[in-house]
C-alpha atoms as a PDB file:
ATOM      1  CA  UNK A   1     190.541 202.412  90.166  1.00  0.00           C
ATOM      2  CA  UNK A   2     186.855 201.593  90.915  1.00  0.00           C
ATOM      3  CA  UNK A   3     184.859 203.040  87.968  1.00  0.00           C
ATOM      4  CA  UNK A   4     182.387 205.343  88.617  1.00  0.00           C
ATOM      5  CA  UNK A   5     178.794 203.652  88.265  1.00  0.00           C
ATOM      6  CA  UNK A   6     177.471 206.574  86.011  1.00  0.00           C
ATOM      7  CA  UNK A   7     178.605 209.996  85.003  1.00  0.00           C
ATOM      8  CA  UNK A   8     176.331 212.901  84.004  1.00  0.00           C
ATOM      9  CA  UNK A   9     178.436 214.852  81.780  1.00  0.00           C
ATOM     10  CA  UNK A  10     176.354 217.798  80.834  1.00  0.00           C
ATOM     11  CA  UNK A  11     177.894 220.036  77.528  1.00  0.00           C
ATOM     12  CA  UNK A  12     178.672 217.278  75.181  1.00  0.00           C
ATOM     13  CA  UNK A  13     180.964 219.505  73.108  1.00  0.00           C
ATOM     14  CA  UNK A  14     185.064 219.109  72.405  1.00  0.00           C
ATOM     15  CA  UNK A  15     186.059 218.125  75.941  1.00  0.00           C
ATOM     16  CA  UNK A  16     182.953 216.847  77.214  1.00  0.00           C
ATOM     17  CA  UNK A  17     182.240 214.578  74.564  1.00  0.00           C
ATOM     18  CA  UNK A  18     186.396 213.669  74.522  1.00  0.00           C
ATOM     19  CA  UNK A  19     185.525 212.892  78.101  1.00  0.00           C
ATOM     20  CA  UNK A  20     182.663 210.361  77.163  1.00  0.00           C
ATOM     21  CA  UNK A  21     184.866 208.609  74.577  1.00  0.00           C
ATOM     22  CA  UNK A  22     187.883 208.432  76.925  1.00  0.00           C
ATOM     23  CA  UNK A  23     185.954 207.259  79.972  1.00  0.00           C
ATOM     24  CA  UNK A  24     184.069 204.343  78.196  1.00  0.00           C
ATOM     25  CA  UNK A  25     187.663 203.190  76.110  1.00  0.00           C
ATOM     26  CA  UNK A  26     189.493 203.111  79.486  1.00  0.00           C
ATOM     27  CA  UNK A  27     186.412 201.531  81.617  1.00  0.00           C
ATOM     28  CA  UNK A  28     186.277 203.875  83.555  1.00  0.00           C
ATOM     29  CA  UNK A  29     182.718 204.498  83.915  1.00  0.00           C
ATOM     30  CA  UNK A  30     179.988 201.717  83.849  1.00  0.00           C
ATOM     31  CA  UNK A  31     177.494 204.601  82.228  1.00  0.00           C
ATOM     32  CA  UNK A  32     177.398 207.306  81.015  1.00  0.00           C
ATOM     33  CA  UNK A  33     174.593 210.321  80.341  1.00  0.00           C
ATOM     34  CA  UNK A  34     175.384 213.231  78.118  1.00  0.00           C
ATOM     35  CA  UNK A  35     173.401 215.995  78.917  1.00  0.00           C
ATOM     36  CA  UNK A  36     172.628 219.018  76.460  1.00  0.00           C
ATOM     37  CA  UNK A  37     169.980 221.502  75.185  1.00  0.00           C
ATOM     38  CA  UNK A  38     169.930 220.784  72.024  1.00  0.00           C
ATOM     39  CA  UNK A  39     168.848 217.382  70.698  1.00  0.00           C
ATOM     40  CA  UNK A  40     170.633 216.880  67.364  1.00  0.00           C
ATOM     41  CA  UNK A  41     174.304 217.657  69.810  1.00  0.00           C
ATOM     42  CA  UNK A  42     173.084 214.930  71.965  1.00  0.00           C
ATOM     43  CA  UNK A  43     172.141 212.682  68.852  1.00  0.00           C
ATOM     44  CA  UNK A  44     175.963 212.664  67.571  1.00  0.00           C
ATOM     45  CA  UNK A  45     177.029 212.263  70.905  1.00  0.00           C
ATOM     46  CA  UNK A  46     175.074 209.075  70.970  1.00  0.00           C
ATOM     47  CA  UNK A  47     176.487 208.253  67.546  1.00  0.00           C
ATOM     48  CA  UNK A  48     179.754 209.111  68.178  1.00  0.00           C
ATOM     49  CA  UNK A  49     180.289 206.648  71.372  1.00  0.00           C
ATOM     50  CA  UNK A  50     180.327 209.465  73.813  1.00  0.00           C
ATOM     51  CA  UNK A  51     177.559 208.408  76.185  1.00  0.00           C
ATOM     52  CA  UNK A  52     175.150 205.605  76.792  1.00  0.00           C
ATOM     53  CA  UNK A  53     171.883 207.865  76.730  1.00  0.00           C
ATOM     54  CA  UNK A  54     171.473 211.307  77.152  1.00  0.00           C
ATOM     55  CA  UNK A  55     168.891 213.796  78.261  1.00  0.00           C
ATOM     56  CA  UNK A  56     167.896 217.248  77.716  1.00  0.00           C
ATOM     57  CA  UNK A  57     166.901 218.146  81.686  1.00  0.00           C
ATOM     58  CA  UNK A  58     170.002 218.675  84.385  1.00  0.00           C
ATOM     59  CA  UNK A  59     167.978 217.404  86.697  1.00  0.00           C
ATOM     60  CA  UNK A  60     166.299 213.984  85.078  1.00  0.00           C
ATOM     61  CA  UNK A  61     170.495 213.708  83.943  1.00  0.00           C
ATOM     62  CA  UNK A  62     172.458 213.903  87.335  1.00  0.00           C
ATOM     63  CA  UNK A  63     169.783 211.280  89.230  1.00  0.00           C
ATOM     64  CA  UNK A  64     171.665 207.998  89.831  1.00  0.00           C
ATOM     65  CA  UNK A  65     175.116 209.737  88.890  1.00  0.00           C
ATOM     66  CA  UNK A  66     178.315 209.654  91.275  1.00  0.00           C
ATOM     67  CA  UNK A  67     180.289 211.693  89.041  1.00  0.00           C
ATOM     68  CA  UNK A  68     179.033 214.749  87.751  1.00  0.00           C
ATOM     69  CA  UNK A  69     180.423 216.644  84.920  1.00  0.00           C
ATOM     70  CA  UNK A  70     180.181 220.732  83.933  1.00  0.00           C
ATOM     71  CA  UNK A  71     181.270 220.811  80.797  1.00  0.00           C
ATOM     72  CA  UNK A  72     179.354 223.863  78.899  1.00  0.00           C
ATOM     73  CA  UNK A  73     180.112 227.419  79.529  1.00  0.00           C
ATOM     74  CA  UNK A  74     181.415 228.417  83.217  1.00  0.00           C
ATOM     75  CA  UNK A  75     178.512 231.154  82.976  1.00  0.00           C
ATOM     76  CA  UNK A  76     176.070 228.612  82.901  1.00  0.00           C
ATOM     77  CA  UNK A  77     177.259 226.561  86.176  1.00  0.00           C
ATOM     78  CA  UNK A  78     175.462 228.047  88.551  1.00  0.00           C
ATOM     79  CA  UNK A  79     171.606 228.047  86.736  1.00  0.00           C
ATOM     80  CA  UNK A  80     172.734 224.508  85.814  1.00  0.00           C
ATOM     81  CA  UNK A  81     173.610 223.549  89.425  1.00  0.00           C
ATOM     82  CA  UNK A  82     170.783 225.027  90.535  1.00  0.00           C
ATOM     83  CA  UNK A  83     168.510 222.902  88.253  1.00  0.00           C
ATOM     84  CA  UNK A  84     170.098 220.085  88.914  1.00  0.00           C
ATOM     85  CA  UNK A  85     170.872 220.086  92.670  1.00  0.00           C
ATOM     86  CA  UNK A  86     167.677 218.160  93.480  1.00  0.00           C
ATOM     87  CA  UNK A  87     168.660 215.362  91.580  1.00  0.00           C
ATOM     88  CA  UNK A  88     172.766 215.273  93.308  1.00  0.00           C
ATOM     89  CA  UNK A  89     172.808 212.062  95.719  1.00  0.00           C
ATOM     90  CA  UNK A  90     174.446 211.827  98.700  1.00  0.00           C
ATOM     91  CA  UNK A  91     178.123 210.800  97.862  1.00  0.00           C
ATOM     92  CA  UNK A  92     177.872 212.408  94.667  1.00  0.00           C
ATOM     93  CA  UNK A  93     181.111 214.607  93.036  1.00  0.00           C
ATOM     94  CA  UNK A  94     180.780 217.265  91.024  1.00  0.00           C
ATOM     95  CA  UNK A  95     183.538 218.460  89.072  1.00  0.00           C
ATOM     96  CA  UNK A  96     184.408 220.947  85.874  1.00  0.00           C
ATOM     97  CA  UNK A  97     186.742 221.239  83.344  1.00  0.00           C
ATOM     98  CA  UNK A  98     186.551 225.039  82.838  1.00  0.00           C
ATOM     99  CA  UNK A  99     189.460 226.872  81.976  1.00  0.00           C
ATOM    100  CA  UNK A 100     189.330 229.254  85.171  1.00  0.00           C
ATOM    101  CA  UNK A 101     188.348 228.463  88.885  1.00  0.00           C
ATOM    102  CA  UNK A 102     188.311 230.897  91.977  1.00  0.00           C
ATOM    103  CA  UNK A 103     184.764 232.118  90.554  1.00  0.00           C
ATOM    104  CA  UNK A 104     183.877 228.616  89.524  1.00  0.00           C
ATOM    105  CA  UNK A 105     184.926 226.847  92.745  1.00  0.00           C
ATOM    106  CA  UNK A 106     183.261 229.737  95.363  1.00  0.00           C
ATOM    107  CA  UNK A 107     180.187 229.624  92.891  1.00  0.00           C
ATOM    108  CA  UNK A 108     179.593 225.543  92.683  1.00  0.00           C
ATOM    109  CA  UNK A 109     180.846 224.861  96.113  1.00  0.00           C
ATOM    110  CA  UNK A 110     177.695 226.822  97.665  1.00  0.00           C
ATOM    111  CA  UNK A 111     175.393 225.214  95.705  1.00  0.00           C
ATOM    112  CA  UNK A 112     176.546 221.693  96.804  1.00  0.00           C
ATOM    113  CA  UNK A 113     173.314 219.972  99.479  1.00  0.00           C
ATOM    114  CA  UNK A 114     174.685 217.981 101.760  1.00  0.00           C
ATOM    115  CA  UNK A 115     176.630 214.797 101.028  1.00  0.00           C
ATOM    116  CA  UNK A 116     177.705 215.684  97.256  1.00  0.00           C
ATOM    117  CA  UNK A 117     181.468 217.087  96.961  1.00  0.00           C
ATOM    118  CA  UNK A 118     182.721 219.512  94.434  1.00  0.00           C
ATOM    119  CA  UNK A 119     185.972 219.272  92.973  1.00  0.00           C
ATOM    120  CA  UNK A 120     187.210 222.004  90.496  1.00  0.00           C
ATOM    121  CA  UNK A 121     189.364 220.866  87.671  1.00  0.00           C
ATOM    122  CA  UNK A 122     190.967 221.675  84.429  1.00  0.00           C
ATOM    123  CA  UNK A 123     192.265 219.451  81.938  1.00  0.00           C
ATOM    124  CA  UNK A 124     194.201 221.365  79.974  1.00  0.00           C
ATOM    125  CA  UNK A 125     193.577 220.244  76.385  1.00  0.00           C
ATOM    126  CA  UNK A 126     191.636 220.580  73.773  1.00  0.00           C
ATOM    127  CA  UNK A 127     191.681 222.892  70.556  1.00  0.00           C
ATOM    128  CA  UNK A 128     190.115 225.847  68.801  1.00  0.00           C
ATOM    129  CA  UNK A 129     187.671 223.242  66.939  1.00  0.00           C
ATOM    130  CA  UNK A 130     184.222 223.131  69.246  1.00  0.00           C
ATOM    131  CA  UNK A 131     181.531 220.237  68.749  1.00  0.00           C
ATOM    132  CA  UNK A 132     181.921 216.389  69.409  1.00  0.00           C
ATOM    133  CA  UNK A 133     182.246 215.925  65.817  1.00  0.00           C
ATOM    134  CA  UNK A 134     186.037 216.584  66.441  1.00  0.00           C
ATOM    135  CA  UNK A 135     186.166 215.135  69.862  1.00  0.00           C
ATOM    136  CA  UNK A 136     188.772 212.085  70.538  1.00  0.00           C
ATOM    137  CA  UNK A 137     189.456 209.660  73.308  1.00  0.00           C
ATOM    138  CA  UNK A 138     192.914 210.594  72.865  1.00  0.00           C
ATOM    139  CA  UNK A 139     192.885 214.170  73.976  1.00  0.00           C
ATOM    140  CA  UNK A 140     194.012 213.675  77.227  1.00  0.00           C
ATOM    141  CA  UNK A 141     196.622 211.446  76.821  1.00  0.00           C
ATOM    142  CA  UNK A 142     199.704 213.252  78.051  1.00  0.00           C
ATOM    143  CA  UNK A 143     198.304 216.415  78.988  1.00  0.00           C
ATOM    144  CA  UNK A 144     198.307 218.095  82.404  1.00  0.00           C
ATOM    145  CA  UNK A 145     195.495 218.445  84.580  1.00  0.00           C
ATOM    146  CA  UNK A 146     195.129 220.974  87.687  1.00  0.00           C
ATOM    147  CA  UNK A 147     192.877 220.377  90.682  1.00  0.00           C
ATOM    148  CA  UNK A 148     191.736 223.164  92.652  1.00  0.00           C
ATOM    149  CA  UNK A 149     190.482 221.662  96.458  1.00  0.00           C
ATOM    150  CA  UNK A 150     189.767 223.614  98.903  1.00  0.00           C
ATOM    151  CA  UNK A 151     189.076 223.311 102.903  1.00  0.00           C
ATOM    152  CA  UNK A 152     186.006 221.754 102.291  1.00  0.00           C
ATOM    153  CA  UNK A 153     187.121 219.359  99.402  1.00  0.00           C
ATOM    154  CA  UNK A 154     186.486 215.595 100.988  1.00  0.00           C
ATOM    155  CA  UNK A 155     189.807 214.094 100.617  1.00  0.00           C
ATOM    156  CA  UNK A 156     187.720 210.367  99.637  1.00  0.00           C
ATOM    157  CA  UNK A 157     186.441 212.917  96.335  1.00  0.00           C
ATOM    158  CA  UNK A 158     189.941 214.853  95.613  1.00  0.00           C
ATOM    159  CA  UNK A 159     191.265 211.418  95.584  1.00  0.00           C
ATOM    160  CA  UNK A 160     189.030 209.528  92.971  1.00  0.00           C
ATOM    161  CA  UNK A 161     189.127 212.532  90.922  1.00  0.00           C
ATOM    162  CA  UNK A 162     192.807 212.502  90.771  1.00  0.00           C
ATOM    163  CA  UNK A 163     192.713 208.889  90.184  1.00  0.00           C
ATOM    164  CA  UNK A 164     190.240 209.039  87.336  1.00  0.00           C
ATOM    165  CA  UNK A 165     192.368 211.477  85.487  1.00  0.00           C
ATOM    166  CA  UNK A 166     195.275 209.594  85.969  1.00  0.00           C
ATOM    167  CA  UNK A 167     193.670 207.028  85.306  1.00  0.00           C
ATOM    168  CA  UNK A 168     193.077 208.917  81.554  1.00  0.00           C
ATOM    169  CA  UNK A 169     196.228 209.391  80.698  1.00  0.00           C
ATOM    170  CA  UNK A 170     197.233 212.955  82.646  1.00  0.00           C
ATOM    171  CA  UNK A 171     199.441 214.862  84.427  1.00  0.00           C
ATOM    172  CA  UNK A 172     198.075 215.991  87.991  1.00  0.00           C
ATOM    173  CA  UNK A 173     198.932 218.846  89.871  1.00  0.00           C
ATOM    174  CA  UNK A 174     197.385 220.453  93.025  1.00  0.00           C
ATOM    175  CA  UNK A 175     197.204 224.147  92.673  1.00  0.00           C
ATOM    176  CA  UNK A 176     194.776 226.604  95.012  1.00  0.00           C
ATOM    177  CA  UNK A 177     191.971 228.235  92.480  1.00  0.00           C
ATOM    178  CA  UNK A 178     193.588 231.698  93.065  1.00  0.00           C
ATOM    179  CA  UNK A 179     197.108 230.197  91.711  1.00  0.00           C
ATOM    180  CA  UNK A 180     195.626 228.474  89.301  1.00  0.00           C
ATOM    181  CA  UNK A 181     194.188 231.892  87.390  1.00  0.00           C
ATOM    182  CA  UNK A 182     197.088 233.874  87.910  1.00  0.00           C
ATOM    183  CA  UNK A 183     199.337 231.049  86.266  1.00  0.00           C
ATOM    184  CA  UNK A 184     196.983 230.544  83.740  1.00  0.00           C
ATOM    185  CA  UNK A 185     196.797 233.898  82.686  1.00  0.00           C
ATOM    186  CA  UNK A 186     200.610 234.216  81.862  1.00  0.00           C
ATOM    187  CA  UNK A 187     200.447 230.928  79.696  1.00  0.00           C
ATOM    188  CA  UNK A 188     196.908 230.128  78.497  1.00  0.00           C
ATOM    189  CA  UNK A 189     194.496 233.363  78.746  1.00  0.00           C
ATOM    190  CA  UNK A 190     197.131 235.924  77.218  1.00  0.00           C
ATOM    191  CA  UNK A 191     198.230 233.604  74.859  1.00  0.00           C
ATOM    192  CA  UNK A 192     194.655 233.974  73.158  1.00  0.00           C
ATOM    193  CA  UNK A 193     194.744 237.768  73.676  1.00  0.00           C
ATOM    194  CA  UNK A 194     198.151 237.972  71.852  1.00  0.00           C
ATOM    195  CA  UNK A 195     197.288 235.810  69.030  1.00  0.00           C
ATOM    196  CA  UNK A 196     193.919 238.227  68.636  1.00  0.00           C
ATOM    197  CA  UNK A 197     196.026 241.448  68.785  1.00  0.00           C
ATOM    198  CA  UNK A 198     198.557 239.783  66.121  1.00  0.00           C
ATOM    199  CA  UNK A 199     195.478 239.107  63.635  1.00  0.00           C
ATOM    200  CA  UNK A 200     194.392 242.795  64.260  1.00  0.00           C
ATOM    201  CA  UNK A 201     197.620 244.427  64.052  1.00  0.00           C
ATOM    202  CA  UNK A 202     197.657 242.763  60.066  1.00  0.00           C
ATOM    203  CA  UNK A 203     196.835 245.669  57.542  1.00  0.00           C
ATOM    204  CA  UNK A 204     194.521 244.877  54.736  1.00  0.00           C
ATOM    205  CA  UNK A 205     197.410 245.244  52.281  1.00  0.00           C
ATOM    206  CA  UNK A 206     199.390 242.571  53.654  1.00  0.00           C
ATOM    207  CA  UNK A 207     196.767 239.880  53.786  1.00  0.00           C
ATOM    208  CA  UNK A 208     198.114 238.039  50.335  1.00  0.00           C
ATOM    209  CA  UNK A 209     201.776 237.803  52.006  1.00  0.00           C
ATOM    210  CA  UNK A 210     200.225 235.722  54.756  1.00  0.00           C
ATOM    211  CA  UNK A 211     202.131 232.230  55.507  1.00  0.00           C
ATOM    212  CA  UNK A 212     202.153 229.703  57.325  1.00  0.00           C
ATOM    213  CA  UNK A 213     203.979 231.038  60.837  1.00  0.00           C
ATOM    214  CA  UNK A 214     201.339 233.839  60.832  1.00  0.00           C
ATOM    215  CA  UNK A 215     199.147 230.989  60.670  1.00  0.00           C
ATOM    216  CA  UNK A 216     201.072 228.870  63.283  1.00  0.00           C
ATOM    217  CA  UNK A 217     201.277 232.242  65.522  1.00  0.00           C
ATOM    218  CA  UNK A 218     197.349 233.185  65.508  1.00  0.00           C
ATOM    219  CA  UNK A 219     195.855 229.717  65.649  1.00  0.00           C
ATOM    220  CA  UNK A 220     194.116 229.870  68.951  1.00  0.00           C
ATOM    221  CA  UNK A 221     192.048 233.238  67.684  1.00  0.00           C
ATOM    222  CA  UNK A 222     190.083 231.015  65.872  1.00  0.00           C
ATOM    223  CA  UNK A 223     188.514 229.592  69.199  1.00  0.00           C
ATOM    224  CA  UNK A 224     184.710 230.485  69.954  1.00  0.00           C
ATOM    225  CA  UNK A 225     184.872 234.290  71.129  1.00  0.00           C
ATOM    226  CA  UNK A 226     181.518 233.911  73.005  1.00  0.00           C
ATOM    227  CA  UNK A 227     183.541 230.983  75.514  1.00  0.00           C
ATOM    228  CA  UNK A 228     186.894 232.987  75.624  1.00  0.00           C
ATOM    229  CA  UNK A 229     184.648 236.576  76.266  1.00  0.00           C
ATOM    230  CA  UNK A 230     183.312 234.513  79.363  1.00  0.00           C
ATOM    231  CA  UNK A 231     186.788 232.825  80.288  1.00  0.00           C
ATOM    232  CA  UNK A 232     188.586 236.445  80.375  1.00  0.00           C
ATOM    233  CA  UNK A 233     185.708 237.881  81.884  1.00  0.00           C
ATOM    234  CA  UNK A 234     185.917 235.702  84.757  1.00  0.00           C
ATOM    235  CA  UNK A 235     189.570 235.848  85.260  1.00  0.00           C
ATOM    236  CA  UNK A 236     189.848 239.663  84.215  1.00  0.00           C
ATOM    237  CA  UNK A 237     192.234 240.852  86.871  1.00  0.00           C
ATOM    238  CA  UNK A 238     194.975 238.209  86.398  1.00  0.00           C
ATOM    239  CA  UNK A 239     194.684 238.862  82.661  1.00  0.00           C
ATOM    240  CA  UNK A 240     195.340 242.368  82.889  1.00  0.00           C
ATOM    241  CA  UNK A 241     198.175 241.662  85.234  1.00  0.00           C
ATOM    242  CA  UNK A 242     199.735 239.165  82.327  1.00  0.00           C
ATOM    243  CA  UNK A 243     199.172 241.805  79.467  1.00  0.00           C
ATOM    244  CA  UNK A 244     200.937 243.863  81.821  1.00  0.00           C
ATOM    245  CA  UNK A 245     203.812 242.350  81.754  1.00  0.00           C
ATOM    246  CA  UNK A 246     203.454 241.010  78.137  1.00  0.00           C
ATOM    247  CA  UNK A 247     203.742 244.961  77.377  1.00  0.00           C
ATOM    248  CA  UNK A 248     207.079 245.434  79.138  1.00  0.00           C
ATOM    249  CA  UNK A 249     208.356 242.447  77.347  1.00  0.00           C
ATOM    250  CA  UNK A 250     207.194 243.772  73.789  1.00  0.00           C
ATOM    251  CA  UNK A 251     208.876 247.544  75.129  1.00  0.00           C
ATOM    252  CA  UNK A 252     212.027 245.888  75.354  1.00  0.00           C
ATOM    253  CA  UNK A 253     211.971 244.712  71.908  1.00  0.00           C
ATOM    254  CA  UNK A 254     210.520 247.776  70.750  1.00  0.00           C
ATOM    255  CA  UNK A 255     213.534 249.826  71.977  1.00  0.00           C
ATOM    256  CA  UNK A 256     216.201 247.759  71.025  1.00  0.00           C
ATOM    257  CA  UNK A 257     215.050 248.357  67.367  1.00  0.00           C
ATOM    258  CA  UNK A 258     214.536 252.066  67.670  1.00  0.00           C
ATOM    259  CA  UNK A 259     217.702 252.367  69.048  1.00  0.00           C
ATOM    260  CA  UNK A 260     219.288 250.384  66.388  1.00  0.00           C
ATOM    261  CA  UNK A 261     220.888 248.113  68.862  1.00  0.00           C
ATOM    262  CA  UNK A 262     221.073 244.712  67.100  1.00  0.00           C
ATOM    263  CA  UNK A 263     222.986 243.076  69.848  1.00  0.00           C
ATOM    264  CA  UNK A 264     220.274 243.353  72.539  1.00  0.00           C
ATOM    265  CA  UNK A 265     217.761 242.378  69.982  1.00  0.00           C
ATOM    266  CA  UNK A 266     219.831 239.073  69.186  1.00  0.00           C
ATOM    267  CA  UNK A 267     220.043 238.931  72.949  1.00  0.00           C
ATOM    268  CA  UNK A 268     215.805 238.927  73.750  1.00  0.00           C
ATOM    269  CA  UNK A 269     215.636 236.574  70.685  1.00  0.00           C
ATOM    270  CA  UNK A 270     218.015 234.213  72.022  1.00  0.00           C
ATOM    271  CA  UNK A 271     216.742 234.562  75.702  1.00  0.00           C
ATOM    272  CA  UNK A 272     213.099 233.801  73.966  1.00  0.00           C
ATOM    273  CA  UNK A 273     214.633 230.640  71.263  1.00  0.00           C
ATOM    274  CA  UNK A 274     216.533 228.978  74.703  1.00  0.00           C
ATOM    275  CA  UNK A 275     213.384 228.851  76.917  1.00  0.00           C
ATOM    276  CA  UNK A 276     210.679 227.707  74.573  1.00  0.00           C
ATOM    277  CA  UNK A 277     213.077 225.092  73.234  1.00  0.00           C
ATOM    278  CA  UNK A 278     213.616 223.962  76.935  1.00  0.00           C
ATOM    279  CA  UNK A 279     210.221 224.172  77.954  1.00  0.00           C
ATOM    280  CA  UNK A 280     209.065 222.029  74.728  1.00  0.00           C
ATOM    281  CA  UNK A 281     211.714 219.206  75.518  1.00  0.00           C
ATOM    282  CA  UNK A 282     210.688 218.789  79.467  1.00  0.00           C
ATOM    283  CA  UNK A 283     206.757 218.941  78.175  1.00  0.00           C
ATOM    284  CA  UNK A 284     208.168 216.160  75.595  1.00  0.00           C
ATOM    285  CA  UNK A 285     209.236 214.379  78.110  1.00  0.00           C
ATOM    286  CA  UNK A 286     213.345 214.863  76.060  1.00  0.00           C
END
């Protein structure tokens, strides 16, 4: 593809400063700008590879950019936008990587002037670590993306974006911002929930027995609160709907072992053991 000529990416963190690294390695952008508020984040992004230059203002960041980048917290998009908007150029894209979208895409697509396109994404990858100290050029390299367009989604933008991801390594699929949530509550938003109940549910007493697949089990409770208070927040109806049906799972196992019945437990176990093992091998590519 045709690299973009520069790219704003403003939030310089895990997966915007991944993005910087990734984009420059592949030549897929000419330049690019990390944009921040705080100057010593910016500094290690400059250190690090992750952009060309960077700037602390939106708005001085985003002039001369076709690709814009939100990157920071999805409760910050709209201020940002609205800082920035001056600055967008006709023919400019705007896209996100945030981790939910029918907010996010009726929020930034009304704050688009005329000319500039937005495009709501979300690469999904990434870890509990936060900072561009641990970010990596690699961490979209196999990974799935998921585009969210809408009516008024310029086909010319969809398209580049899709490219440019590809074009990283990814895995695209086309979901509407609605679908998106609800499927990302059953597999990405109650995931975290779970893993937080499981560390709560430990008594005090049984801390020193802790090993390694309590470890394995709660890893993602270690990601920033503040970001995943905002990401359930803004998805909180599909979440409830998943812990919903997360509790009828958990009632069925609950039964089987007050009732003693050891064959329907070996059954929900083996049900459980059959699709995860299937669902690893197709995401291995086996």
């Amino acid at each position: 593809m045709t690299p973009w000529n520069q790219v704003a990416i403003i939030g310089t963190g895990l997966i915007g400063g991944s993005l910087g690294l990734a984009l420059r390695r592949r030549g897929l952008a000419m330049r690019v700008v990390g944009v921040g508020h705080r100057q010593g984040t910016l500094d290690e992004a400059l250190r690090r590879g992750a952009a060309d230059t960077t700037s602390l203002d939106p708005l001085e960041g985003v002039r001369g950019s076709d690709l814009v980048v939100l990157a920071t917290a999805p409760s910050l998009f709209r201020d940002i936008l609205q800082r920035a908007r001056p600055g967008l150029e006709p023919g400019a894209v705007v896209i996100d990587v945030g981790s939910t979208k029918a907010d996010v895409v009726r929020t930034c697509e009304a704050l688009m002037p005329d000319g500039a396109a937005f495009v709501g994404c979300h690469p999904i990858a990434g870890s509990e670590r936060r900072g561009v100290t641990h970010a990596s050029a690699d961490l979209f390299e196999g990974a799935t993306c998921v585009v969210t367009p809408t009516e008024k989604t310029p086909q010319e933008a969809l398209e580049r974006v899709i490219a440019t991801w590809l074009g990283l390594g990814m895995t695209v699929r086309r979901l509407s911002p609605d679908e998106h949530d609800r499927l990302l509550a059953e597999v990405s938003h109650l995931t975290h929930l779970v893993a937080a109940a499981l560390v709560q549910a430990a008594g005090d007493k049984a801390e020193p027995l802790i090993g390694p697949g309590w470890a394995d089990t709660t890893r993602v409770a270690s990601g920033d609160a503040d970001l995943w208070r905002d990401i359930l927040m803004s998805n909180a109806a599909e979440v409830a709907n998943a812990l919903e049906g997360f509790e009828r799972v958990v009632a069925a196992f609950r039964e089987a072992l007050r009732q003693g019945d050891g064959v329907r437990l070996q059954s929900l176990l083996a049900e459980s053991k059959s699709r995860r093992d299937r669902l690893i091998r197709k995401k291995e590519g086996r």
